[in-house]
PDB file of N, CA and C in Angstrom:
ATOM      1  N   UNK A   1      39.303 120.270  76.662  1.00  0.00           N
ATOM      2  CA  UNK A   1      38.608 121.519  76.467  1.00  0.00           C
ATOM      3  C   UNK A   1      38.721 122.008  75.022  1.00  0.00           C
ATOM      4  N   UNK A   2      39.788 121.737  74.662  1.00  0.00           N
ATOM      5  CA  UNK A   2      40.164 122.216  73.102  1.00  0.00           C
ATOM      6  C   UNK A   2      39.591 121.133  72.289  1.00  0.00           C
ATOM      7  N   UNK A   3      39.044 120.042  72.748  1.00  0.00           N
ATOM      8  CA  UNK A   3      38.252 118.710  71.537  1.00  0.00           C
ATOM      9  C   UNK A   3      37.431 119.543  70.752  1.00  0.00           C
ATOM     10  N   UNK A   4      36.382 119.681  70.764  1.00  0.00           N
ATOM     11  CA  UNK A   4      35.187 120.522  69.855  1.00  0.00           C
ATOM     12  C   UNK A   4      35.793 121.833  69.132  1.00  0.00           C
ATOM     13  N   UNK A   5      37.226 122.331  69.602  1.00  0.00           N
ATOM     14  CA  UNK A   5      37.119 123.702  68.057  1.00  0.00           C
ATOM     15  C   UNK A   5      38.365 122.664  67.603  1.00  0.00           C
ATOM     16  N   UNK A   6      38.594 121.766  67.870  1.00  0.00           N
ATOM     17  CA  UNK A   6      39.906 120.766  67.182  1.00  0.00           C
ATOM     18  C   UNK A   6      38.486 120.078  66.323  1.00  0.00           C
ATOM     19  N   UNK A   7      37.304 119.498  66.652  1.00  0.00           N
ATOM     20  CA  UNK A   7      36.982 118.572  65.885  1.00  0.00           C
ATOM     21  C   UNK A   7      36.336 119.669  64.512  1.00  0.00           C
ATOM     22  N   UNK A   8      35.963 121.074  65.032  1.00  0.00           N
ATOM     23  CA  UNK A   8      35.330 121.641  63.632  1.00  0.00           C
ATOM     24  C   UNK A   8      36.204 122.077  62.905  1.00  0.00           C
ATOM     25  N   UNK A   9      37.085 122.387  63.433  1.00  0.00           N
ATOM     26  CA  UNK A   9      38.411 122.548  62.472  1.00  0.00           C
ATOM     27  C   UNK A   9      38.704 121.690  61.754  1.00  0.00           C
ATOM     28  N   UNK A  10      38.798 120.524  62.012  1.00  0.00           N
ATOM     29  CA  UNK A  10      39.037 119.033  61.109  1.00  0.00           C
ATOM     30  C   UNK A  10      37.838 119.221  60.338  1.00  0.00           C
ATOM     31  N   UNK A  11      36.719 118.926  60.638  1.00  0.00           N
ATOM     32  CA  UNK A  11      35.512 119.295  59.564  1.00  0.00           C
ATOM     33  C   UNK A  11      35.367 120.189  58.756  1.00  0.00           C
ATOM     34  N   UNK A  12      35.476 121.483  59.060  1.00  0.00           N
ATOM     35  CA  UNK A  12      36.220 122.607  58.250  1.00  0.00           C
ATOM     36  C   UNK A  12      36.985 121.893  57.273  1.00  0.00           C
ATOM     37  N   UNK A  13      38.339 121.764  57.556  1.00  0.00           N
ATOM     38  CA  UNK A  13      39.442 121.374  56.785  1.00  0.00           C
ATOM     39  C   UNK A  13      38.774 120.306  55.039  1.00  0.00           C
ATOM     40  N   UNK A  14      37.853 119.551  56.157  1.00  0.00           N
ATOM     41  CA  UNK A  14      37.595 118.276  55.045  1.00  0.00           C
ATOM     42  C   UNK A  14      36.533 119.286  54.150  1.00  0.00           C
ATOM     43  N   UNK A  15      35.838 119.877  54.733  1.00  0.00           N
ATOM     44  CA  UNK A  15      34.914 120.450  53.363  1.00  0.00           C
ATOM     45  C   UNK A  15      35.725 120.880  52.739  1.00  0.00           C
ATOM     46  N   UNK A  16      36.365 121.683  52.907  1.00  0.00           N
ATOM     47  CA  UNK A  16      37.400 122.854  52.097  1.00  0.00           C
ATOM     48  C   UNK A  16      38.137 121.677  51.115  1.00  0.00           C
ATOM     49  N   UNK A  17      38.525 120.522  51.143  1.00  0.00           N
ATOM     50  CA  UNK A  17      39.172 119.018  50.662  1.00  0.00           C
ATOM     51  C   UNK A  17      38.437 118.633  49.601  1.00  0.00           C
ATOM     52  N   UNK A  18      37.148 118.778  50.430  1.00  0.00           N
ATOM     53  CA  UNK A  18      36.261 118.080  49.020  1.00  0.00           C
ATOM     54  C   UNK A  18      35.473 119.568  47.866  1.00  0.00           C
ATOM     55  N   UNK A  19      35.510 120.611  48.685  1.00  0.00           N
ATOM     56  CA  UNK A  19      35.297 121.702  47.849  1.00  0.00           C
ATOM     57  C   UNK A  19      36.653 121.639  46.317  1.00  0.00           C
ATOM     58  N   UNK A  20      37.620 121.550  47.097  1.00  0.00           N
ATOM     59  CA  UNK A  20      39.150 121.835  45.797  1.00  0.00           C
ATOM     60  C   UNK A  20      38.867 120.354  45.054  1.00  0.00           C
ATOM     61  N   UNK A  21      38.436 119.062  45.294  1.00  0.00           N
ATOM     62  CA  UNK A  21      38.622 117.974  44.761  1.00  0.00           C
ATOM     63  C   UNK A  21      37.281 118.198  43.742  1.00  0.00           C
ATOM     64  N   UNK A  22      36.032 118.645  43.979  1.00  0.00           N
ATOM     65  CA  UNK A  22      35.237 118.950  43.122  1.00  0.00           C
ATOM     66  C   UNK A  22      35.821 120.233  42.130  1.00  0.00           C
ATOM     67  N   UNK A  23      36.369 121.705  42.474  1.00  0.00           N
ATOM     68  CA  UNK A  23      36.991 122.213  41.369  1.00  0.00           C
ATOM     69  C   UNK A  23      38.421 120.917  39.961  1.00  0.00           C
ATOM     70  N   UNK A  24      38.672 119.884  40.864  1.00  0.00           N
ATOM     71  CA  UNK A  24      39.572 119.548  40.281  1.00  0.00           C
ATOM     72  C   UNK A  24      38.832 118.637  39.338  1.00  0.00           C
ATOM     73  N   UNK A  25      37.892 117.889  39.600  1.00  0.00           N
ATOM     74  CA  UNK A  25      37.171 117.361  38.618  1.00  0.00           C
ATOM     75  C   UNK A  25      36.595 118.441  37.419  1.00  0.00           C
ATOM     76  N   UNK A  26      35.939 119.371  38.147  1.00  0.00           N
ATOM     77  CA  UNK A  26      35.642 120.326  36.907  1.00  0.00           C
ATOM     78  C   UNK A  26      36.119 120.251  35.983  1.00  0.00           C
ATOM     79  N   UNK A  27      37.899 120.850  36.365  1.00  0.00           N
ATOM     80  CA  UNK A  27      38.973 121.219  35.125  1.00  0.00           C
ATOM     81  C   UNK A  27      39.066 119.941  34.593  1.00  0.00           C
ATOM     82  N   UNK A  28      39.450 119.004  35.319  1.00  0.00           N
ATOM     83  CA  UNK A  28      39.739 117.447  34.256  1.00  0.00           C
ATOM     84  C   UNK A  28      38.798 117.438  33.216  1.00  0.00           C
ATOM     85  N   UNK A  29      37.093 117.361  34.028  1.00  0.00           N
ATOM     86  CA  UNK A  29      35.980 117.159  33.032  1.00  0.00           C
ATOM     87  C   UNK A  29      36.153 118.210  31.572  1.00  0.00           C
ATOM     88  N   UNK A  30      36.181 119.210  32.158  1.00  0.00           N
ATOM     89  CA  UNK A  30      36.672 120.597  31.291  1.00  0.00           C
ATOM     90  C   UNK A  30      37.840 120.725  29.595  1.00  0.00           C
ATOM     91  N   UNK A  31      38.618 119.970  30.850  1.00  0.00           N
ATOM     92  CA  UNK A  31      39.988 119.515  29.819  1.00  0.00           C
ATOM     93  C   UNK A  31      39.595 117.959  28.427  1.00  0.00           C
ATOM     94  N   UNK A  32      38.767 117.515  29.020  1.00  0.00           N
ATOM     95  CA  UNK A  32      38.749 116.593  28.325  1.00  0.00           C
ATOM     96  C   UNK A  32      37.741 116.699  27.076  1.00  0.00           C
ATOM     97  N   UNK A  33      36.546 117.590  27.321  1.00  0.00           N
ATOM     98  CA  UNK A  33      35.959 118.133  26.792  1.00  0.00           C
ATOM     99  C   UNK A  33      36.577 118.877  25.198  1.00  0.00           C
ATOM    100  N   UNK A  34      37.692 119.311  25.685  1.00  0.00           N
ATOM    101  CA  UNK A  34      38.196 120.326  24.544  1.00  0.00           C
ATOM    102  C   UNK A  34      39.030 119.818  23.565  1.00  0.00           C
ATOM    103  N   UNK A  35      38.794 120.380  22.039  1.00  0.00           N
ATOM    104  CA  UNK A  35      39.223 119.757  21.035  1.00  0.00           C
ATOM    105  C   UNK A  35      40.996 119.550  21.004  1.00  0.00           C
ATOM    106  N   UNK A  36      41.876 118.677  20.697  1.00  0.00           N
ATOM    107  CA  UNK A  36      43.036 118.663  20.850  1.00  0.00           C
ATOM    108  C   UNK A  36      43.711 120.150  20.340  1.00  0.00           C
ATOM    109  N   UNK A  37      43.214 120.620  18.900  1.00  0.00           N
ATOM    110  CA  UNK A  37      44.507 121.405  18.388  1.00  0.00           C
ATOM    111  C   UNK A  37      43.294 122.843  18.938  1.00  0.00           C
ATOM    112  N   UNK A  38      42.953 123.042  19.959  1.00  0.00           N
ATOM    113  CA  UNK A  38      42.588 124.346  20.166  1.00  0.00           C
ATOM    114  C   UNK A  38      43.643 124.645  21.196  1.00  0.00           C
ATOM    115  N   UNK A  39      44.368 123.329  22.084  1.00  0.00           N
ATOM    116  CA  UNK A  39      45.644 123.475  23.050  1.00  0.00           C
ATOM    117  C   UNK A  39      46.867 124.433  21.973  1.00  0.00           C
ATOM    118  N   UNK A  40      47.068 123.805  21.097  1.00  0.00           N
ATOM    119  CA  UNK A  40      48.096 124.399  20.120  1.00  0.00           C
ATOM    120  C   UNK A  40      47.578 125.854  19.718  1.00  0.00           C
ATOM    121  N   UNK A  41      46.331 125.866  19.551  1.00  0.00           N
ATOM    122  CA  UNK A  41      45.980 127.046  18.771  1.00  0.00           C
ATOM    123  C   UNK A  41      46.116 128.315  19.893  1.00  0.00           C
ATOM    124  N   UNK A  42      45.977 127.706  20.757  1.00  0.00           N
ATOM    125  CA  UNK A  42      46.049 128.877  21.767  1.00  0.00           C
ATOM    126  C   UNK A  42      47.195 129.252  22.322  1.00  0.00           C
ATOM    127  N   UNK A  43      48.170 128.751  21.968  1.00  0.00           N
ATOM    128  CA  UNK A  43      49.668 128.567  22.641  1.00  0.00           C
ATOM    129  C   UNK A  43      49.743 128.025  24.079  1.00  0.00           C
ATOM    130  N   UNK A  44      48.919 127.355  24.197  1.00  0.00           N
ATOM    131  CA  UNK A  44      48.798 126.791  25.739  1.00  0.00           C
ATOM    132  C   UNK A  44      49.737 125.049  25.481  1.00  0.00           C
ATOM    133  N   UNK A  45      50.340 124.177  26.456  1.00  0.00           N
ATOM    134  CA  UNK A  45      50.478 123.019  26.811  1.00  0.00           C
ATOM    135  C   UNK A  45      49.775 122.234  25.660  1.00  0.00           C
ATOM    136  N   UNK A  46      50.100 121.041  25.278  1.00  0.00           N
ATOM    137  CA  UNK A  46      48.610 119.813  24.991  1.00  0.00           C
ATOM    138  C   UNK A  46      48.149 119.641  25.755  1.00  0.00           C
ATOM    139  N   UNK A  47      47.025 118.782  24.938  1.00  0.00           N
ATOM    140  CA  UNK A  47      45.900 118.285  25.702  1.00  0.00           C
ATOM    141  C   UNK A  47      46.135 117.039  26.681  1.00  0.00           C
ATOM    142  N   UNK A  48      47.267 116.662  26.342  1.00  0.00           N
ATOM    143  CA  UNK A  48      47.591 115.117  26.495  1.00  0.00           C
ATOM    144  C   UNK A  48      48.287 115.490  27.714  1.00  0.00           C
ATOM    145  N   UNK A  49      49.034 116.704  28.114  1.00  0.00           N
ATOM    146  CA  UNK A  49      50.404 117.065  29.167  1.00  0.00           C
ATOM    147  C   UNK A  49      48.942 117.997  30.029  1.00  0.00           C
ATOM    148  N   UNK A  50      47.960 118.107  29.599  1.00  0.00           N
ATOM    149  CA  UNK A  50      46.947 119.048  30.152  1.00  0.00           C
ATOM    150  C   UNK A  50      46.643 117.712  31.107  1.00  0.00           C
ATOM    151  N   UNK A  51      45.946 116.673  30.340  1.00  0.00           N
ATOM    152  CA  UNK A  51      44.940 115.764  31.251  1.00  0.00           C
ATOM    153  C   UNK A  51      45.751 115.166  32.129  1.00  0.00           C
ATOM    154  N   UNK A  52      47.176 114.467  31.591  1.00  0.00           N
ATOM    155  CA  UNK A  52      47.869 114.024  32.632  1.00  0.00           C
ATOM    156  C   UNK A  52      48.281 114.796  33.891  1.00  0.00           C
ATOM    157  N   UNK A  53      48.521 116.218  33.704  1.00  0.00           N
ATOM    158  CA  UNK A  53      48.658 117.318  34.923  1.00  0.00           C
ATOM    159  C   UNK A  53      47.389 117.015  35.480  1.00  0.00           C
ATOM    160  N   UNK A  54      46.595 117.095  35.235  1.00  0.00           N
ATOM    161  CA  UNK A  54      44.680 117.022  35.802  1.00  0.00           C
ATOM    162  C   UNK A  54      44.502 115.961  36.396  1.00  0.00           C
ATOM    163  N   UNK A  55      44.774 114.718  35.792  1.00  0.00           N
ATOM    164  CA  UNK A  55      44.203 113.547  36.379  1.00  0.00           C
ATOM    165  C   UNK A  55      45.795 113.837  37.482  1.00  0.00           C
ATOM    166  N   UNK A  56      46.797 113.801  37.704  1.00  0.00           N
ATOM    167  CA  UNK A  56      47.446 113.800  39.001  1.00  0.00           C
ATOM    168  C   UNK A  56      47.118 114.769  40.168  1.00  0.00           C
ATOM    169  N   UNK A  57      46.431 115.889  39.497  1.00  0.00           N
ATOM    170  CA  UNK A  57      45.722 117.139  40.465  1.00  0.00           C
ATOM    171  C   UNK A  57      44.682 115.967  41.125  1.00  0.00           C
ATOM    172  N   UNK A  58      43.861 115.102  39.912  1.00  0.00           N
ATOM    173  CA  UNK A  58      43.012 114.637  40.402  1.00  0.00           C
ATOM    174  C   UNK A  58      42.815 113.971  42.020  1.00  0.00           C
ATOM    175  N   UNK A  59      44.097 112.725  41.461  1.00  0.00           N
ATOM    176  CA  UNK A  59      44.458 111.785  42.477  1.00  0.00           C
ATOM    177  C   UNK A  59      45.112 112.716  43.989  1.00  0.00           C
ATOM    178  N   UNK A  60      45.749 113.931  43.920  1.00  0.00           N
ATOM    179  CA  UNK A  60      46.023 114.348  44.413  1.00  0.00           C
ATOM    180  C   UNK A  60      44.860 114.645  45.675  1.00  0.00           C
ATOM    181  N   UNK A  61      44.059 114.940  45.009  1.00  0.00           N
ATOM    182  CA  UNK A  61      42.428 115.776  45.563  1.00  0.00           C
ATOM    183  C   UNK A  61      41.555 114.529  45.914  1.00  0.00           C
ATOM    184  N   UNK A  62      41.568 113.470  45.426  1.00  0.00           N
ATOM    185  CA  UNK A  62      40.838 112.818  45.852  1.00  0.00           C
ATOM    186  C   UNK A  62      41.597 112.088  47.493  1.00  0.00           C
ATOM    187  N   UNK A  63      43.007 111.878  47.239  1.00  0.00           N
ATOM    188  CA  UNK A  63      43.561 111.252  48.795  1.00  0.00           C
ATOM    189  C   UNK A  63      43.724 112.980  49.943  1.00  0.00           C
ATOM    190  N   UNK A  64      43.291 113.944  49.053  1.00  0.00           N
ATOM    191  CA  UNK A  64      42.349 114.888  50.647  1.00  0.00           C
ATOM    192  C   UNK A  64      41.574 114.861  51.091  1.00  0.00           C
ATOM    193  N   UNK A  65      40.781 114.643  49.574  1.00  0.00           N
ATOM    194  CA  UNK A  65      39.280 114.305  49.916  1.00  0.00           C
ATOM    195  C   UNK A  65      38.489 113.574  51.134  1.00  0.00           C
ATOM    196  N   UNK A  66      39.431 112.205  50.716  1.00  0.00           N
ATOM    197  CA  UNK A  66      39.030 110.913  51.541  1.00  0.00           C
ATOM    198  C   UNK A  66      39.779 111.047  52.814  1.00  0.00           C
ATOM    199  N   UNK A  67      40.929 112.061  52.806  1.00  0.00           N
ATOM    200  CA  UNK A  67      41.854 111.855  54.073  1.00  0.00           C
ATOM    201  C   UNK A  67      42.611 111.264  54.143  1.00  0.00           C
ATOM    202  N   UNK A  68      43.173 110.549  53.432  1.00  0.00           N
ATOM    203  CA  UNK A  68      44.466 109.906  52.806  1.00  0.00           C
ATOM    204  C   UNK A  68      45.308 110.729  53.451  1.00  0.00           C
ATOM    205  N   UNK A  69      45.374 111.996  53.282  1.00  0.00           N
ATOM    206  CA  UNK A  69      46.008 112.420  53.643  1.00  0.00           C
ATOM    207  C   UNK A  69      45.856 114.070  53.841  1.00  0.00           C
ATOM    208  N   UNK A  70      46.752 114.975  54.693  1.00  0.00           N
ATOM    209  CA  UNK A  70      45.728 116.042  55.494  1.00  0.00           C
ATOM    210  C   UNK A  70      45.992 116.699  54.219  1.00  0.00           C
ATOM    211  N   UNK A  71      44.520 117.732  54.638  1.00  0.00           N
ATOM    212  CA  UNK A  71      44.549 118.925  53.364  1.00  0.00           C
ATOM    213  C   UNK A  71      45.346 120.160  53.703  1.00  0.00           C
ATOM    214  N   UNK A  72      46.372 120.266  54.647  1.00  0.00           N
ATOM    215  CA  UNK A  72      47.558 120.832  55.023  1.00  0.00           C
ATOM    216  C   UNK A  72      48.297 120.379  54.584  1.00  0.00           C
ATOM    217  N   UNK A  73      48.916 119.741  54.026  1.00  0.00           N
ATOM    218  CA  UNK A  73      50.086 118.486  53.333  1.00  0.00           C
ATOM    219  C   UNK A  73      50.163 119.409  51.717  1.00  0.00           C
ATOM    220  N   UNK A  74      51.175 119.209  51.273  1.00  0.00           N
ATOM    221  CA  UNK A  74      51.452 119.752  49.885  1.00  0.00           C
ATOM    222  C   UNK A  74      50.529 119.544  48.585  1.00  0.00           C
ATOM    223  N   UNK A  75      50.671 118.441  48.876  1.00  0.00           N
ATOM    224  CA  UNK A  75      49.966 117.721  47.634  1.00  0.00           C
ATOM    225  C   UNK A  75      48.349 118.154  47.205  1.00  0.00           C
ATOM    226  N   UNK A  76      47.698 117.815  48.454  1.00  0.00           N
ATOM    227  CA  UNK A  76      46.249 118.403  47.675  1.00  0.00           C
ATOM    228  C   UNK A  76      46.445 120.193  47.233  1.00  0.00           C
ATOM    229  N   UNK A  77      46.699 120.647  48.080  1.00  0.00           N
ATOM    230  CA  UNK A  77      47.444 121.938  47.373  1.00  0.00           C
ATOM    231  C   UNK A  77      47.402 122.237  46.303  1.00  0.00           C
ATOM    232  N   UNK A  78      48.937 121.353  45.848  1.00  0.00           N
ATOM    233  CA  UNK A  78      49.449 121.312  44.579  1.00  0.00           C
ATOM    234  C   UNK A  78      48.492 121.497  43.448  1.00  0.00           C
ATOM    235  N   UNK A  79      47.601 120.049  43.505  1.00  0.00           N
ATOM    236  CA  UNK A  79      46.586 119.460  42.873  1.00  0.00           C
ATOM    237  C   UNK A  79      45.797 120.610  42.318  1.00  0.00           C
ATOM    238  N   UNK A  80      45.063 121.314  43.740  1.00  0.00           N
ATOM    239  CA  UNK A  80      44.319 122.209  43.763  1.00  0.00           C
ATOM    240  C   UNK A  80      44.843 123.715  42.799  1.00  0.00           C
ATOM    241  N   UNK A  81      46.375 124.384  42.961  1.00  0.00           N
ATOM    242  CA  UNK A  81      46.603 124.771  42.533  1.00  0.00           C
ATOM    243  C   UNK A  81      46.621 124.684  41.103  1.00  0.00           C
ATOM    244  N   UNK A  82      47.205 123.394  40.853  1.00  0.00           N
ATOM    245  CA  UNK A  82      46.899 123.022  38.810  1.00  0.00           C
ATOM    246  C   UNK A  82      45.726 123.108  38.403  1.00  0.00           C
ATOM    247  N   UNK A  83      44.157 122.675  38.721  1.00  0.00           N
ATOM    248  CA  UNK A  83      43.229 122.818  38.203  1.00  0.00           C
ATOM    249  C   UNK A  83      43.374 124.546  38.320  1.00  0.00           C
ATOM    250  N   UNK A  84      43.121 125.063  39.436  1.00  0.00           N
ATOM    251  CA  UNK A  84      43.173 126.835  39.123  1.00  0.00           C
ATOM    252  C   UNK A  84      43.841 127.630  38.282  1.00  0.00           C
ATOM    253  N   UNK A  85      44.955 126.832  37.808  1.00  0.00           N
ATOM    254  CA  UNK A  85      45.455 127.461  36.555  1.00  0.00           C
ATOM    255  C   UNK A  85      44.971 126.970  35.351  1.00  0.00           C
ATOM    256  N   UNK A  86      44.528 125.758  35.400  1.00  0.00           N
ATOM    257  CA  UNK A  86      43.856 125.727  34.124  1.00  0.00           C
ATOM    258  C   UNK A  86      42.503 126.256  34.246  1.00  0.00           C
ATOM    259  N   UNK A  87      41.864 126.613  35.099  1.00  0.00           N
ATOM    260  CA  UNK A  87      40.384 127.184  34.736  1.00  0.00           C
ATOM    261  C   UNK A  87      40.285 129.007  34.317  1.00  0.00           C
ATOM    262  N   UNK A  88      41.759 129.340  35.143  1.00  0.00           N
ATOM    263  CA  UNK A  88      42.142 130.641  34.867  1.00  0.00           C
ATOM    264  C   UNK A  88      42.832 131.185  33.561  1.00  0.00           C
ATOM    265  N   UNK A  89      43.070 130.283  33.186  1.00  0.00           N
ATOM    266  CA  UNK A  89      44.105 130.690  32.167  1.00  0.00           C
ATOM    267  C   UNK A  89      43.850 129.495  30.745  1.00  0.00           C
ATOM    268  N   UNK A  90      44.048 128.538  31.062  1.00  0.00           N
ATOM    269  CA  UNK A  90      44.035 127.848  29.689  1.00  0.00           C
ATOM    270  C   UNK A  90      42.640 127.634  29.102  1.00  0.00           C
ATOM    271  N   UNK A  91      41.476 127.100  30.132  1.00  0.00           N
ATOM    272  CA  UNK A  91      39.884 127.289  29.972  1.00  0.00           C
ATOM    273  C   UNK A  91      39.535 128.279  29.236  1.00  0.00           C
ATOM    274  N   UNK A  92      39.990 129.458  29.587  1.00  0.00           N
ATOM    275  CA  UNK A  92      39.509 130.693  28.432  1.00  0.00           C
ATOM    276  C   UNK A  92      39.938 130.684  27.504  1.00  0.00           C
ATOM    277  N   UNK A  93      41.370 130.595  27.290  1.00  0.00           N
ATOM    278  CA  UNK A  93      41.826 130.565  25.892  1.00  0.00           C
ATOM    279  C   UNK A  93      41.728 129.497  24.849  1.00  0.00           C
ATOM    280  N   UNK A  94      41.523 128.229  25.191  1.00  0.00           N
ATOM    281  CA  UNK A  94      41.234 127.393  24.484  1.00  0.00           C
ATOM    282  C   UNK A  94      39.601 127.311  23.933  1.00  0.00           C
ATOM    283  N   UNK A  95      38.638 127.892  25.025  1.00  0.00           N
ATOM    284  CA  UNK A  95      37.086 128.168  25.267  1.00  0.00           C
ATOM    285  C   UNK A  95      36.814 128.363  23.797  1.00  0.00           C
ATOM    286  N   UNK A  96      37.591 129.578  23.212  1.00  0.00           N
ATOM    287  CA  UNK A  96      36.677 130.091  22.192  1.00  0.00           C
ATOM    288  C   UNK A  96      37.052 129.391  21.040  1.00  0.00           C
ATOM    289  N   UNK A  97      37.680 127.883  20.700  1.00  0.00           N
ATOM    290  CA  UNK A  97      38.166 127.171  19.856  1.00  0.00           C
ATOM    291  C   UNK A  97      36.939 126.383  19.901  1.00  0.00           C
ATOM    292  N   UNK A  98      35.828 125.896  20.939  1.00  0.00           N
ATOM    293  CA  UNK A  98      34.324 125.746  20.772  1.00  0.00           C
ATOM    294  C   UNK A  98      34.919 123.951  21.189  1.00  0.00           C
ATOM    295  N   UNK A  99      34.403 123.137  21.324  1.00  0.00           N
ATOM    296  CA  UNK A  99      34.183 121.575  21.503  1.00  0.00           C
ATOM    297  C   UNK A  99      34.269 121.111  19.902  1.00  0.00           C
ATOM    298  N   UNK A 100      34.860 120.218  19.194  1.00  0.00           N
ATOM    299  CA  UNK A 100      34.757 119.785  18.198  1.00  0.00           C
ATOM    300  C   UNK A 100      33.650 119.593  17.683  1.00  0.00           C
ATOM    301  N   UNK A 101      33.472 119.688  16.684  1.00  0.00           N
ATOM    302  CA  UNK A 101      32.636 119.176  15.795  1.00  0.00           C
ATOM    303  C   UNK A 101      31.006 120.100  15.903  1.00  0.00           C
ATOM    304  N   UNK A 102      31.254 121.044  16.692  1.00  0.00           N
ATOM    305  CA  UNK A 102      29.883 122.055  16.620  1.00  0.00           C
ATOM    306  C   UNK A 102      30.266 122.866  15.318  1.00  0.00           C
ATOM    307  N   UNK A 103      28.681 123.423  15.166  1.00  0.00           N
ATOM    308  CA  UNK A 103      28.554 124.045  14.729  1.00  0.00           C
ATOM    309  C   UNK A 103      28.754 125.680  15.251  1.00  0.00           C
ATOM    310  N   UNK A 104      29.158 126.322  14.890  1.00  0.00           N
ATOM    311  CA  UNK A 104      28.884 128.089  15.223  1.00  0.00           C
ATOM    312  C   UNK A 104      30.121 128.761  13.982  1.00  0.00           C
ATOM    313  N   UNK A 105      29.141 130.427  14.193  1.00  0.00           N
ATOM    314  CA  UNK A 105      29.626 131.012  12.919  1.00  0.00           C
ATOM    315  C   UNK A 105      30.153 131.724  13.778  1.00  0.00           C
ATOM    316  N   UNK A 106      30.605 132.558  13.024  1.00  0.00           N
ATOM    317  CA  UNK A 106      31.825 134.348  13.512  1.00  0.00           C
ATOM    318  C   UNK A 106      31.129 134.392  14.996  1.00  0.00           C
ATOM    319  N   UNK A 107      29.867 134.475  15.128  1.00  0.00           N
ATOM    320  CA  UNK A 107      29.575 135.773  16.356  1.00  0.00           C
ATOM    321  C   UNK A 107      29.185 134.316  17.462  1.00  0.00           C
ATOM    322  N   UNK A 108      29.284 132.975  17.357  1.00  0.00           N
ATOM    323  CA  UNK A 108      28.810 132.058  18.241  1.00  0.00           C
ATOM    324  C   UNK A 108      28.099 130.901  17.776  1.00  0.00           C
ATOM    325  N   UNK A 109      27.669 130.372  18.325  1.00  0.00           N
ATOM    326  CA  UNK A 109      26.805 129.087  18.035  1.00  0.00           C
ATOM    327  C   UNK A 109      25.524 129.581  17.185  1.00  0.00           C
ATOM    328  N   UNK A 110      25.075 128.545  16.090  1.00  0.00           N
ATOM    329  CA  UNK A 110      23.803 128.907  15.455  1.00  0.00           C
ATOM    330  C   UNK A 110      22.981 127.488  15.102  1.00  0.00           C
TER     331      UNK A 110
END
């Protein structure tokens, strides 16, 4: 009797898996994007202790993703939690250090 709100619950669960494993790509994509010394300039981590945190969020998110292992379990969590701090916190502050090699003056891009 309990099969069908056990099976949408599991379905539930997995979107919500692959919802955090797509934020976690974001931040990786995000992180990699950004010029090395805007990490320094901002007083944030490197870039290098950034991507390696990211790509393990990654791997983390991807064995929820797939079900490796449940998205109740620590780890995708974890994962999930590290990209959210970097999109909250280090993303902005490093943001306005711009992608290398653009162009922009005082007030933005020109």
């Amino acid at each position: 009797m309990l099969e069908p709100a056990q099976s949408f619950v599991g379905i539930l669960l997995w979107v919500v898996a692959i919802a955090a494993f797509i934020v976690e790509i974001w931040a990786f994509a995000d992180a990699v994007r950004r010029p090395s010394g805007a990490y320094s300039a901002a007083g944030k981590l490197t870039k290098q202790l950034w991507l390696i945190i990211l790509g393990v969020a990654l791997l983390f998110g991807l064995a929820g993703a797939v079900r490796f292992v449940s998205i109740i379990q620590m780890l995708p969590v974890i994962g999930f939690i590290a990209a959210a701090v970097y999109l909250a916190d280090v993303r902005p502050a490093v943001r306005q250090y711009g992608r290398g090699g653009s162009s922009s003056g005082p007030y933005g891009p020109w």
